[in-house]
N, C-alpha and C. Protein backbone atom coordinates (compact mmCIF):
# COMPACT_ATOMS: atom_id res chain seq x y z
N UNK A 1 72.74 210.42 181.83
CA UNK A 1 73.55 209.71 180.83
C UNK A 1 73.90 208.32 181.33
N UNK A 2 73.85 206.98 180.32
CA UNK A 2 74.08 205.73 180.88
C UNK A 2 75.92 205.80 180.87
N UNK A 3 75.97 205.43 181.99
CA UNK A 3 77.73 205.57 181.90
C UNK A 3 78.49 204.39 181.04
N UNK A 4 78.78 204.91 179.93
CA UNK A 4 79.04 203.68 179.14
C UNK A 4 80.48 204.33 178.60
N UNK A 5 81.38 203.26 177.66
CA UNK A 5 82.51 203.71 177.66
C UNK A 5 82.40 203.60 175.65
N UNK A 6 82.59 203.89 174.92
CA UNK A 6 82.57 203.19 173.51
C UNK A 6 83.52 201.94 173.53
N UNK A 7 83.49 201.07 173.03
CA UNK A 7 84.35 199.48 172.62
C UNK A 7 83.77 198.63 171.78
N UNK A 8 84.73 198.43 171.05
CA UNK A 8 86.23 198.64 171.10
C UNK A 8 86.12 200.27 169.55
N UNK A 9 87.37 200.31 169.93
CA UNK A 9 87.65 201.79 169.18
C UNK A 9 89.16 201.68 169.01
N UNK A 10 89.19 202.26 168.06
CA UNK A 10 90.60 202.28 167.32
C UNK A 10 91.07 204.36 167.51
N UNK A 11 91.48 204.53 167.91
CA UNK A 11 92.26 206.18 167.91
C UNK A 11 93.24 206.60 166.67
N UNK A 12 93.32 207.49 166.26
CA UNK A 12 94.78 207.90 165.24
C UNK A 12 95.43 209.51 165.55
N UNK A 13 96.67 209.09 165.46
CA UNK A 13 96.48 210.49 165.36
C UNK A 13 98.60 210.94 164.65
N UNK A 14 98.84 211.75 164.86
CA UNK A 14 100.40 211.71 164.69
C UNK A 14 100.85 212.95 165.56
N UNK A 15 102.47 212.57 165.53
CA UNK A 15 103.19 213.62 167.06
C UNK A 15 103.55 214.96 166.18
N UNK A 16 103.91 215.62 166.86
CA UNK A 16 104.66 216.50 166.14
C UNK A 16 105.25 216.65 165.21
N UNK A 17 106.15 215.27 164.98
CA UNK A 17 107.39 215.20 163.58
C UNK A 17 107.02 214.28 162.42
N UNK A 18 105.29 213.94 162.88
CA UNK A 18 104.67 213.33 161.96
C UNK A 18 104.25 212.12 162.05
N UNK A 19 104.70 211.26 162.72
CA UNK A 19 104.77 209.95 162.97
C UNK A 19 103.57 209.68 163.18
N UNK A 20 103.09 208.64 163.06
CA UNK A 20 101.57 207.83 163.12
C UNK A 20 101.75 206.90 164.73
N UNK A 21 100.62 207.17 165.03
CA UNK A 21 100.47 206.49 166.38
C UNK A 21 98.75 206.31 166.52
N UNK A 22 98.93 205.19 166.64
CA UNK A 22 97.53 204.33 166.92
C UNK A 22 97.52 203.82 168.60
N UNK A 23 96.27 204.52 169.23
CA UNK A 23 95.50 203.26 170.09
C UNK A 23 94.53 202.00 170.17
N UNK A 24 94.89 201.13 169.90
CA UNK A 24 93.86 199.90 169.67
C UNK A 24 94.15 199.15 170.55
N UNK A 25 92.57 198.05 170.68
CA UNK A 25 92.68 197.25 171.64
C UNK A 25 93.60 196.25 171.40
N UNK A 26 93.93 195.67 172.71
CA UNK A 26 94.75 194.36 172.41
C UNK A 26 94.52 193.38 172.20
N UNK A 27 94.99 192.08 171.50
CA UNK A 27 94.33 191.46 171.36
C UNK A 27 95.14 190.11 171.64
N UNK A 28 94.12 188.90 171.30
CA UNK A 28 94.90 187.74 172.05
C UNK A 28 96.11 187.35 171.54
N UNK A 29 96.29 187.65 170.01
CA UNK A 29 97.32 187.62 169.38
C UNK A 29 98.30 188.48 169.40
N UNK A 30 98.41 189.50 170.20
CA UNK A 30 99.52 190.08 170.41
C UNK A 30 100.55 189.55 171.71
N UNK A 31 100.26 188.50 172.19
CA UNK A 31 100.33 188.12 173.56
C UNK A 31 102.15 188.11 173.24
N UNK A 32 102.65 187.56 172.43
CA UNK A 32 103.92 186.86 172.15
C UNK A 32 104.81 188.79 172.12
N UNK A 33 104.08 189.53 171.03
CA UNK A 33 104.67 190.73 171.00
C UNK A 33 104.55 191.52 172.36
N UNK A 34 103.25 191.43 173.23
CA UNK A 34 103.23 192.35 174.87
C UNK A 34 103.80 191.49 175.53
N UNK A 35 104.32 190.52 175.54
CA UNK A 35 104.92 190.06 176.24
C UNK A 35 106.89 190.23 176.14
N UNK A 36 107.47 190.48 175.10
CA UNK A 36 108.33 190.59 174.66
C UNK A 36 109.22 192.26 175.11
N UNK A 37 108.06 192.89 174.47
CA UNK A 37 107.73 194.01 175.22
C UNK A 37 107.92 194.67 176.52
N UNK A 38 107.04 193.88 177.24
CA UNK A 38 107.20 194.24 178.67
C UNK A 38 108.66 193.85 179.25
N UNK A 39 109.21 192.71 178.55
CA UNK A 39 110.46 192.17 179.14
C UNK A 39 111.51 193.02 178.73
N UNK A 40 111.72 193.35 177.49
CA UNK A 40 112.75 194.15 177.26
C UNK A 40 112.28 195.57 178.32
N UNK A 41 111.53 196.29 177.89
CA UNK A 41 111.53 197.28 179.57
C UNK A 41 111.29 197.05 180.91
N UNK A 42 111.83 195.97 181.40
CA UNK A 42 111.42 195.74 182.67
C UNK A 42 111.95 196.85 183.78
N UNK A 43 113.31 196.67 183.75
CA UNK A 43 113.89 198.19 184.48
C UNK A 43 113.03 199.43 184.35
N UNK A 44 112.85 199.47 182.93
CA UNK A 44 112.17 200.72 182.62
C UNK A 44 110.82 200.96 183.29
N UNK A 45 110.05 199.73 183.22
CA UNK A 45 108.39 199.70 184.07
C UNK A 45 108.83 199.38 185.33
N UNK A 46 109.50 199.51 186.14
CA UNK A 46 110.08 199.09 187.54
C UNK A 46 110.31 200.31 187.78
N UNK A 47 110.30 201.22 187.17
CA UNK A 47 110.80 202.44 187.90
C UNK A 47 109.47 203.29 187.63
N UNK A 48 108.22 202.99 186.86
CA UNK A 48 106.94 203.95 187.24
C UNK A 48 105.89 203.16 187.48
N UNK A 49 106.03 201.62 187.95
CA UNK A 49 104.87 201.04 187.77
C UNK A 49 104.97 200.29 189.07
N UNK A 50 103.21 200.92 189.53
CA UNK A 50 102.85 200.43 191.23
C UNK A 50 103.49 198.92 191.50
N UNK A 51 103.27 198.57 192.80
CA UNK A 51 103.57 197.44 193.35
C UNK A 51 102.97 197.01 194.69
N UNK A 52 102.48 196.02 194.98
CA UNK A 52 102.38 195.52 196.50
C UNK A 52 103.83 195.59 197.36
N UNK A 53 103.75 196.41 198.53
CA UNK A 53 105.12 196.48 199.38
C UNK A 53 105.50 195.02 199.89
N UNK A 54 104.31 193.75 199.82
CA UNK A 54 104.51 192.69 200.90
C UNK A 54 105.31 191.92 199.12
N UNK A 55 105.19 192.44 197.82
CA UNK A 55 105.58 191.32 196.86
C UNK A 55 106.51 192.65 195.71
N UNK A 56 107.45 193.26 196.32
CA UNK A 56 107.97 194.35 195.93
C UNK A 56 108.40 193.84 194.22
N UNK A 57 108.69 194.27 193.50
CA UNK A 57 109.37 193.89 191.89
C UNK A 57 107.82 193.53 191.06
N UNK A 58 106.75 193.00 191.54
CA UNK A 58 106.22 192.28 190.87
C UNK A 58 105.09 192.72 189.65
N UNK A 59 104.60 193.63 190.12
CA UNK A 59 103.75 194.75 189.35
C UNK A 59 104.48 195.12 187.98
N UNK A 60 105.84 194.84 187.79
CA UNK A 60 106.29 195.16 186.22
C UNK A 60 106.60 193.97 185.78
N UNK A 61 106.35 192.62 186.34
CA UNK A 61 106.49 191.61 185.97
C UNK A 61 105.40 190.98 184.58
N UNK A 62 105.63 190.36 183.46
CA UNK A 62 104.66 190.48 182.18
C UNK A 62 103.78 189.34 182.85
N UNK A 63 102.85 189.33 182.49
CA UNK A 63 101.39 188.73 182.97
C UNK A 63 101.84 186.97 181.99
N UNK A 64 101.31 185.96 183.13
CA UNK A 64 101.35 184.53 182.02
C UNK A 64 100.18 185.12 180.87
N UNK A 65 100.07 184.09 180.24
CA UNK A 65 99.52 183.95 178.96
C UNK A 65 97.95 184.09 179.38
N UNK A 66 97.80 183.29 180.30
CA UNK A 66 96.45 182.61 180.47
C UNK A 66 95.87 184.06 181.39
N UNK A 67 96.41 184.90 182.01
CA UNK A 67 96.24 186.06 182.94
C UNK A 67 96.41 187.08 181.79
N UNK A 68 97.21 187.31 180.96
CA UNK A 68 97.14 188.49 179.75
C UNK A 68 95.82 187.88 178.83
N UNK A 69 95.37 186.74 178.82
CA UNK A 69 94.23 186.38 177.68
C UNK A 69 92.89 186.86 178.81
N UNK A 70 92.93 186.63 180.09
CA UNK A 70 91.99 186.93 180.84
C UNK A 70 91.38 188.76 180.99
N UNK A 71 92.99 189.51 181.00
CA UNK A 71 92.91 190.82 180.99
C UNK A 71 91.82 191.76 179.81
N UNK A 72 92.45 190.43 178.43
CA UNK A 72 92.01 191.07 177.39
C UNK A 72 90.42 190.91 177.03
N UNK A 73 89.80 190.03 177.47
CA UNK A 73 88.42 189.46 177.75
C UNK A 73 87.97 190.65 178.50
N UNK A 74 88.19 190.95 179.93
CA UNK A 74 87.93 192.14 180.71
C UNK A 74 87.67 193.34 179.95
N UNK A 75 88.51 193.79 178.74
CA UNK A 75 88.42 195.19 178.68
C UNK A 75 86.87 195.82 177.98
N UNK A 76 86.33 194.99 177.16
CA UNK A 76 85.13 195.37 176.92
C UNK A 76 84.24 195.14 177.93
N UNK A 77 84.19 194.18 179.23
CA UNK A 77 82.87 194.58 180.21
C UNK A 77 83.25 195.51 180.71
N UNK A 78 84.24 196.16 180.88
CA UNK A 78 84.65 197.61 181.96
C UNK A 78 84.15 198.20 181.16
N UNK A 79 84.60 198.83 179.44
CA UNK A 79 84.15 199.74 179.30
C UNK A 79 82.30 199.29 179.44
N UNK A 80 81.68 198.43 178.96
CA UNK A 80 80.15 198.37 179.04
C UNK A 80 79.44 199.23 180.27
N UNK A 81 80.16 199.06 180.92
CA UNK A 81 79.98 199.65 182.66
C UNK A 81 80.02 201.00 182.76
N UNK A 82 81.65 201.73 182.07
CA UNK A 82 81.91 203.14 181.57
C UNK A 82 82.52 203.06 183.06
N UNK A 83 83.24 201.98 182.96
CA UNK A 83 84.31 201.58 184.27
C UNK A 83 85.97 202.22 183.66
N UNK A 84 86.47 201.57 182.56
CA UNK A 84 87.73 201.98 182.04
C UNK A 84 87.95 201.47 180.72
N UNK A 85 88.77 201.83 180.05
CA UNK A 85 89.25 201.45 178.92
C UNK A 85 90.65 201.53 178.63
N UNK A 86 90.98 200.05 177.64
CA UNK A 86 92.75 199.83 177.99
C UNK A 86 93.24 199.48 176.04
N UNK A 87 94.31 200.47 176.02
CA UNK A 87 94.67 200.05 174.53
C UNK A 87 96.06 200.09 174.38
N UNK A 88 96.21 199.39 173.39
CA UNK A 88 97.78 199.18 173.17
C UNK A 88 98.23 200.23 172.31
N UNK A 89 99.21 200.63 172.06
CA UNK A 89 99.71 201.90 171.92
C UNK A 89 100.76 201.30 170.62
N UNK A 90 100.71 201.99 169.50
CA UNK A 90 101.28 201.56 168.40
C UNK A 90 101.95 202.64 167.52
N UNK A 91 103.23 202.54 167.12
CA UNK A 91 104.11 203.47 167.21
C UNK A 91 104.68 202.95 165.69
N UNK A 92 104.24 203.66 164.47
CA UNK A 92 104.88 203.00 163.28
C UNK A 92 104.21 201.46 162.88
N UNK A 93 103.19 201.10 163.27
CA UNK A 93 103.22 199.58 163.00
C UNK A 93 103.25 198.66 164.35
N UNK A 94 104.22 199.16 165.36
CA UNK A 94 104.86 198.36 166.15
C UNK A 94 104.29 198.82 167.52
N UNK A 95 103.89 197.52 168.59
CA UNK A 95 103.57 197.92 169.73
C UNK A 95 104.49 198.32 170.51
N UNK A 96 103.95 199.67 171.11
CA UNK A 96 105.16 200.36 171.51
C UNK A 96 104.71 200.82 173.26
N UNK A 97 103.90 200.44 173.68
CA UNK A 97 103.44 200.47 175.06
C UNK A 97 101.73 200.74 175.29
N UNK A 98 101.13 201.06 176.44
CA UNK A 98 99.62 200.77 177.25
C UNK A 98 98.94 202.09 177.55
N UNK A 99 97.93 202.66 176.85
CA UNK A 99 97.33 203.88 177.58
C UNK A 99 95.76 203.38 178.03
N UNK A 100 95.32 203.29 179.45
CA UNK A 100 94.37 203.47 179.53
C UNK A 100 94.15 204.47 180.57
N UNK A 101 92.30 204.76 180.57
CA UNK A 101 91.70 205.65 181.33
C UNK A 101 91.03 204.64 182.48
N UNK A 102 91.00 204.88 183.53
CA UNK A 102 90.23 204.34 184.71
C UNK A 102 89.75 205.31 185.65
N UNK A 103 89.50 204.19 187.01
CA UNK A 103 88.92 204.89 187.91
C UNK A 103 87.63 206.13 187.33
N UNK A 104 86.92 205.89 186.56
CA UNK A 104 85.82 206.82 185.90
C UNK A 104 84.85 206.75 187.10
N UNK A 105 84.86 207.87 186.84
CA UNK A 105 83.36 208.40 187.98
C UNK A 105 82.65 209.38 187.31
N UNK A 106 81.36 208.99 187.08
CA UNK A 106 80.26 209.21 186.35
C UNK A 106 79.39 210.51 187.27
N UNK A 107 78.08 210.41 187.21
CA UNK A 107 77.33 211.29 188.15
C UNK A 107 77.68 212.76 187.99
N UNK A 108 77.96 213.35 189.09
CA UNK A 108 78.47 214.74 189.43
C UNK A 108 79.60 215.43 189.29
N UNK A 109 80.65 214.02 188.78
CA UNK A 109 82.24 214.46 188.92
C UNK A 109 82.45 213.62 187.14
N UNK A 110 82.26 213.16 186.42
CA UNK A 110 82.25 213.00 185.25
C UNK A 110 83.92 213.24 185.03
N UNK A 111 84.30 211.83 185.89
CA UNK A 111 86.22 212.23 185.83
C UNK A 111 86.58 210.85 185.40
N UNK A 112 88.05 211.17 184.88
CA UNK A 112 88.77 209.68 184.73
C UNK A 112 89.93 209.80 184.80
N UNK A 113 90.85 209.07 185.28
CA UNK A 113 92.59 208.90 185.40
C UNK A 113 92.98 208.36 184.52
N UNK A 114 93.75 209.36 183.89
CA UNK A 114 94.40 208.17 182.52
C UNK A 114 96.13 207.91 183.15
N UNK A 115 96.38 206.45 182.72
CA UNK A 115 97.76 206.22 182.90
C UNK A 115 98.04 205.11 181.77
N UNK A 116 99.97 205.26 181.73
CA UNK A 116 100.62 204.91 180.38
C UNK A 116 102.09 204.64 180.68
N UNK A 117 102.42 203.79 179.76
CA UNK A 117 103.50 203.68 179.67
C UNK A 117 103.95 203.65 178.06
N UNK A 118 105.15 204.06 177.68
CA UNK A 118 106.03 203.86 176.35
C UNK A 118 107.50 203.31 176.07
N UNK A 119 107.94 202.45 175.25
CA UNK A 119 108.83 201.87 175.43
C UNK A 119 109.71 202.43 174.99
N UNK A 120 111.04 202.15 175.63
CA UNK A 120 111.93 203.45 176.07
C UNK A 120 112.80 203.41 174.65
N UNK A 121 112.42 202.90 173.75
CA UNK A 121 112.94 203.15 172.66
C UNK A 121 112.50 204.19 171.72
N UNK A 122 111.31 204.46 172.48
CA UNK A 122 110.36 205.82 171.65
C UNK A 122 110.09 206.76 172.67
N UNK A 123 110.93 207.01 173.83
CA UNK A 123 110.76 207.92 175.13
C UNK A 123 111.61 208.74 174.18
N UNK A 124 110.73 210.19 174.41
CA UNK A 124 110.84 211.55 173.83
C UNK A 124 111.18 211.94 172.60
N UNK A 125 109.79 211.28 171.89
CA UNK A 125 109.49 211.18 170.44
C UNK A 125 108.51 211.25 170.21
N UNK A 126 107.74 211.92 171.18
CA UNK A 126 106.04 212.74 171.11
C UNK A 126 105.24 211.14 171.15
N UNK A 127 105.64 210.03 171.02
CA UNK A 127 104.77 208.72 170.95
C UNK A 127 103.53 209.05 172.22
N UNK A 128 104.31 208.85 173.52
CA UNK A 128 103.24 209.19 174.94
C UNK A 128 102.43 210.36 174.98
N UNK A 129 103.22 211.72 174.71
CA UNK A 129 102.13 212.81 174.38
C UNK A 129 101.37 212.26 173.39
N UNK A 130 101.80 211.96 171.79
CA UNK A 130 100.06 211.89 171.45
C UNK A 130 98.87 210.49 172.07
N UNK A 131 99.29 209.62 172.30
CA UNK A 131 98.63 208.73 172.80
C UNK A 131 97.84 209.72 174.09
N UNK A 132 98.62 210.36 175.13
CA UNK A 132 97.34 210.95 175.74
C UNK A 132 96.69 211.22 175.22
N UNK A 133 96.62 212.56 174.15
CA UNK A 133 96.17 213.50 174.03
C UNK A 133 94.90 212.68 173.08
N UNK A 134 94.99 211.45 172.76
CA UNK A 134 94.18 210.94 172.25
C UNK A 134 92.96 210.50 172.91
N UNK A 135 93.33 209.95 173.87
CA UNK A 135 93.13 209.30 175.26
C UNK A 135 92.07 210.06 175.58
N UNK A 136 92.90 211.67 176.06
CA UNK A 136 91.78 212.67 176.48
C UNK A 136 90.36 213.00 175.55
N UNK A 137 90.65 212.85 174.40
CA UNK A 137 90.06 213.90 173.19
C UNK A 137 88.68 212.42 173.62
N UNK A 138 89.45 211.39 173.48
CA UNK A 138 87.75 209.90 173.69
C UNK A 138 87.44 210.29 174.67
N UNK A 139 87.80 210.30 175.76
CA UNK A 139 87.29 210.43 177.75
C UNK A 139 86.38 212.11 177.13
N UNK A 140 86.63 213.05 176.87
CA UNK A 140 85.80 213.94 176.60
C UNK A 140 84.63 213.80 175.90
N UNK A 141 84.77 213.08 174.52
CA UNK A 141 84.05 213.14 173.54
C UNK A 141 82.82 212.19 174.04
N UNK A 142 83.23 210.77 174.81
CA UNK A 142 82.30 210.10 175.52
C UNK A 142 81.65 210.80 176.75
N UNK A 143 81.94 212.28 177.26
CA UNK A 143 80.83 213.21 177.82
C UNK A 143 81.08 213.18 179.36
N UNK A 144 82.71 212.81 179.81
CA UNK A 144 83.00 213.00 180.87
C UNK A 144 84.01 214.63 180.70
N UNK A 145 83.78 215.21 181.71
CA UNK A 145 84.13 216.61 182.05
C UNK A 145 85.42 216.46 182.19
N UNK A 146 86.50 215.68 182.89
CA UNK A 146 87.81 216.04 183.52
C UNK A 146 88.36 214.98 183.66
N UNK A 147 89.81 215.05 182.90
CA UNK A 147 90.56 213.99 183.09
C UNK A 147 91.64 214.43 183.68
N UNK A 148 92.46 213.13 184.48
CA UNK A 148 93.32 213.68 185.31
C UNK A 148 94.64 212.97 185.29
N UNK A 149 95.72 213.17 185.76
CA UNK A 149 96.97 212.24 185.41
C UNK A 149 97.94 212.53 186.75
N UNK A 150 98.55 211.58 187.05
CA UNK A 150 99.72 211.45 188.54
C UNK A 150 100.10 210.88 188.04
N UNK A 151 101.72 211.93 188.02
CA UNK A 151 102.91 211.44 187.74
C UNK A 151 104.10 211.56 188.77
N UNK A 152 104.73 210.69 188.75
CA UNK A 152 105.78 210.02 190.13
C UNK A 152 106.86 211.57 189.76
N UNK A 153 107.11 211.93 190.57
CA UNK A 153 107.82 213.54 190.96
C UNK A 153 109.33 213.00 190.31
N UNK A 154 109.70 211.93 190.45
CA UNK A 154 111.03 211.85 189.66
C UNK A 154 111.12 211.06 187.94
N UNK A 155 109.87 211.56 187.49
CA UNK A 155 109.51 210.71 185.88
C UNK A 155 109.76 212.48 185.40
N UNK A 156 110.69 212.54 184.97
CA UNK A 156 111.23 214.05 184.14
C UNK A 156 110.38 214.07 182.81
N UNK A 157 110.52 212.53 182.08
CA UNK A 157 110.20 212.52 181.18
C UNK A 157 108.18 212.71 181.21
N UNK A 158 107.77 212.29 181.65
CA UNK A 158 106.05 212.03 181.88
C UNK A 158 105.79 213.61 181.93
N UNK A 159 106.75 214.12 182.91
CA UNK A 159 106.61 215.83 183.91
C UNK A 159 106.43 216.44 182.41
N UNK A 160 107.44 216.64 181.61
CA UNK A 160 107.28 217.27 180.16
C UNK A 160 106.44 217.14 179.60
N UNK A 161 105.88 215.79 179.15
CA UNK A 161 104.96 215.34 178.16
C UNK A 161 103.76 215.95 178.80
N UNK A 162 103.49 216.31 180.27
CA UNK A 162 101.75 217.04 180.79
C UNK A 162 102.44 218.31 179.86
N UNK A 163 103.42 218.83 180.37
CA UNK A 163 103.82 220.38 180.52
C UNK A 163 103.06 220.22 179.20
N UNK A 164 103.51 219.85 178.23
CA UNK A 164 103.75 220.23 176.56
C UNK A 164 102.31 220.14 176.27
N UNK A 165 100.91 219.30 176.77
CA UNK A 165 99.92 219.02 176.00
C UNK A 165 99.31 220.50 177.14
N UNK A 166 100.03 220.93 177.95
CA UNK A 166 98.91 222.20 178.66
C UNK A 166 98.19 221.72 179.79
N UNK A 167 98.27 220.81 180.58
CA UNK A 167 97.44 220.38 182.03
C UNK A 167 97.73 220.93 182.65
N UNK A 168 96.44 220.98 183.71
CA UNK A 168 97.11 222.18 184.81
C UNK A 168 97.53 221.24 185.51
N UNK A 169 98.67 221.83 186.89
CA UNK A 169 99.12 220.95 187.90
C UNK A 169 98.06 221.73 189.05
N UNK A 170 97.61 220.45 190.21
CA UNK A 170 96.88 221.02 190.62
C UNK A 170 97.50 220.72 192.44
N UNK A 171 98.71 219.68 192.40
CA UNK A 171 98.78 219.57 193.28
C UNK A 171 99.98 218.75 193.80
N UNK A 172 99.81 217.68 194.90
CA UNK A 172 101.23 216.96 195.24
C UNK A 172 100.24 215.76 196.07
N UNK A 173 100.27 214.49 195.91
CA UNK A 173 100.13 213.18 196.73
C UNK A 173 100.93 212.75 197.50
N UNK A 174 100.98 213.08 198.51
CA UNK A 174 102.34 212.40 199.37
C UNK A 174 102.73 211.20 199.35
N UNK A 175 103.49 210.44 198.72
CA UNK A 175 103.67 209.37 199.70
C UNK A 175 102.71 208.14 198.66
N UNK A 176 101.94 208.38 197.26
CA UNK A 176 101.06 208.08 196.85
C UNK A 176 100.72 206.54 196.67
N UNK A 177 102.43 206.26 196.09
CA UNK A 177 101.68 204.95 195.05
C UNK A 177 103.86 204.25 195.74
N UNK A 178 103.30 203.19 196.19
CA UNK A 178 104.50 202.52 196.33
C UNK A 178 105.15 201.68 194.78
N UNK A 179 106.22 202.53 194.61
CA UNK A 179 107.46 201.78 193.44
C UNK A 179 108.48 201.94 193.45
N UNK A 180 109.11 200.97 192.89
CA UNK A 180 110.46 200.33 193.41
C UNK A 180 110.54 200.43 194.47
N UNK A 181 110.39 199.94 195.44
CA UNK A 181 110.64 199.75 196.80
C UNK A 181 110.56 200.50 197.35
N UNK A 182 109.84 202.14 197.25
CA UNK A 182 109.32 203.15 197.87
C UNK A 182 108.34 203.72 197.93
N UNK A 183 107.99 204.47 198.93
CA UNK A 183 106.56 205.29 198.71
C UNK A 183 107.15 206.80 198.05
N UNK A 184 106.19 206.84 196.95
CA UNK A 184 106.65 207.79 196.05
C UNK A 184 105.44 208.63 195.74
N UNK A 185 105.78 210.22 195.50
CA UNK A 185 105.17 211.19 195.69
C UNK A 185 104.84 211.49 194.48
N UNK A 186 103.41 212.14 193.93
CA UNK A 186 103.23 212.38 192.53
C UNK A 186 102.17 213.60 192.03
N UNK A 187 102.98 214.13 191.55
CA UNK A 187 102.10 215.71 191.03
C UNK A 187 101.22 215.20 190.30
N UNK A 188 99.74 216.05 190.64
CA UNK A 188 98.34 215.71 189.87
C UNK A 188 98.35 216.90 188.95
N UNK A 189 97.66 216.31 187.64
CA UNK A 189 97.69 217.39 186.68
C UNK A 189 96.09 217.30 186.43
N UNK A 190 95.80 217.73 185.35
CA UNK A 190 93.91 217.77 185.09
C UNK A 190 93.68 218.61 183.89
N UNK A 191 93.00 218.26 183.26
CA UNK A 191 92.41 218.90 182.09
C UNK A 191 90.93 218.80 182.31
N UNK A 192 89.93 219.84 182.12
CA UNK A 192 88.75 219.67 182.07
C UNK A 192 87.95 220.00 180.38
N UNK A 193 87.03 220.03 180.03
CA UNK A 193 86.68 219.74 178.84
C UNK A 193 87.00 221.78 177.89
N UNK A 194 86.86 222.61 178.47
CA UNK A 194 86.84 223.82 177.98
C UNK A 194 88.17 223.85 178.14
N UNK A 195 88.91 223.95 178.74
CA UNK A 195 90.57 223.91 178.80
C UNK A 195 90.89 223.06 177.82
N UNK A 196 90.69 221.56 177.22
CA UNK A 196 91.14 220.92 176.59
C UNK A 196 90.65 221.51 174.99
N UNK A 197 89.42 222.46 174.98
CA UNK A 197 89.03 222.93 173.53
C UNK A 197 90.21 223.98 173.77
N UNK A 198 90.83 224.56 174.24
CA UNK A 198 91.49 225.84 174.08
C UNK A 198 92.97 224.92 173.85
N UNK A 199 93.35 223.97 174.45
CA UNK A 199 95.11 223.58 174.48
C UNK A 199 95.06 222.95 173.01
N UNK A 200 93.40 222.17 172.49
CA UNK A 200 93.46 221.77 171.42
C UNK A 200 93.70 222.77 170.05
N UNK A 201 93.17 224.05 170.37
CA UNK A 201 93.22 224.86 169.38
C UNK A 201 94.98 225.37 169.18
N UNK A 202 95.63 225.32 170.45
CA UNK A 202 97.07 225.44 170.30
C UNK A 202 97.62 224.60 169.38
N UNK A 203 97.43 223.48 170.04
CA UNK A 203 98.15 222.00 169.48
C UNK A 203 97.95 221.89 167.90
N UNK A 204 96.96 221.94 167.41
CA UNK A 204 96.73 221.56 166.24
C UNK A 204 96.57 220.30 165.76
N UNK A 205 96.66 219.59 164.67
CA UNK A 205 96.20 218.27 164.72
C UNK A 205 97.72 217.39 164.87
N UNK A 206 98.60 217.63 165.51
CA UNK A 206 99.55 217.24 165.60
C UNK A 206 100.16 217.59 167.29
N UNK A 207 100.92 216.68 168.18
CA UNK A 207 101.23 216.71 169.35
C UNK A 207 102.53 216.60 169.63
């Protein structure tokens, strides 16, 4: 199989209580709204989002203009590659935070890491569960076997949202991913493609 990613692609789907939630790409014109965005949750992305230890805070810092227009150029040669794919997450109309899949490895292990964030105005309102679960349903359907997710041991909220879509936990990273000013530990979860036909038949078309 040529490891390719589909792009650009639009996702749909709705949560549990009905709500509509779209993944689409971003685009240059959203720069003013992801940027706005990221600022009002800064605390909030400061507390799950990596960092360099030598430039601590900076990793939740919103990208200039000219570095978010560069990002958005990027996302179609990654996927061409079947490197990663990055979409903005839309909640009612409104951008409401980032799900992509990376780190894809093709060949023998046909895996990908998906990671996300949601803005804490729609934290625990099924928005992040269905955006995975969307996430997963493309990373499968494009003919990779197993997707996987690490989440920081003190994100209660993230911990639920695996529980609820059915991932298995498979494990513990010590020490994994430095944020906020620590090295922080993070349970691996995983879905593989026959597990995800069975949690799907639970779920129903709603998350």
């Amino acid at each position: 199989m040529k490891p390719a990613l589909e792009w650009p692609v639009t996702l749909e789907g709705l949560t549990a209580a009905g709500d509509p939630v779209r993944l689409r790409p971003l685009l240059r014109s959203d720069w003013r709204a992801y940027q706005q965005l990221r600022r009002d949750n800064l605390d909030h992305l400061r507390e799950g989002t990596a960092d360099d230890p030598d430039a601590p805070g900076m990793g939740a810092i919103p990208p200039v203009r000219t570095a978010y227009h560069r990002f958005v150029r990027s996302v179609p040669r990654q996927a061409a590659v079947g490197a990663a794919v990055h979409w903005g997450i839309e909640h009612r109309g409104r951008l409401a935070g980032e799900m992509a899949l990376g780190d894809v490895r093709w060949g023998g292990q046909r895996t990908a890491s998906a990671g996300y964030w949601v803005d804490r105005q729609v934290t625990g309102r099924g928005v992040g569960r269905t955006a995975l679960a969307l996430a997963i349903d493309h990373a499968l359907a494009a003919g990779l076997h197993r997707v996987e997710v690490a989440v920081a041991v003190h994100n209660e909220a993230s911990l639920a949202m695996v529980a609820a879509l059915g991932l298995r936990e498979e494990g513990v990273r010590v020490g994994a991913t430095f944020i906020d000013g620590q090295w922080c530990d993070h349970r691996v979860f995983a879905v593989t493609a026959p597990e995800w036909d069975a949690a799907r038949a639970r779920l129903g078309h709603r998350y």
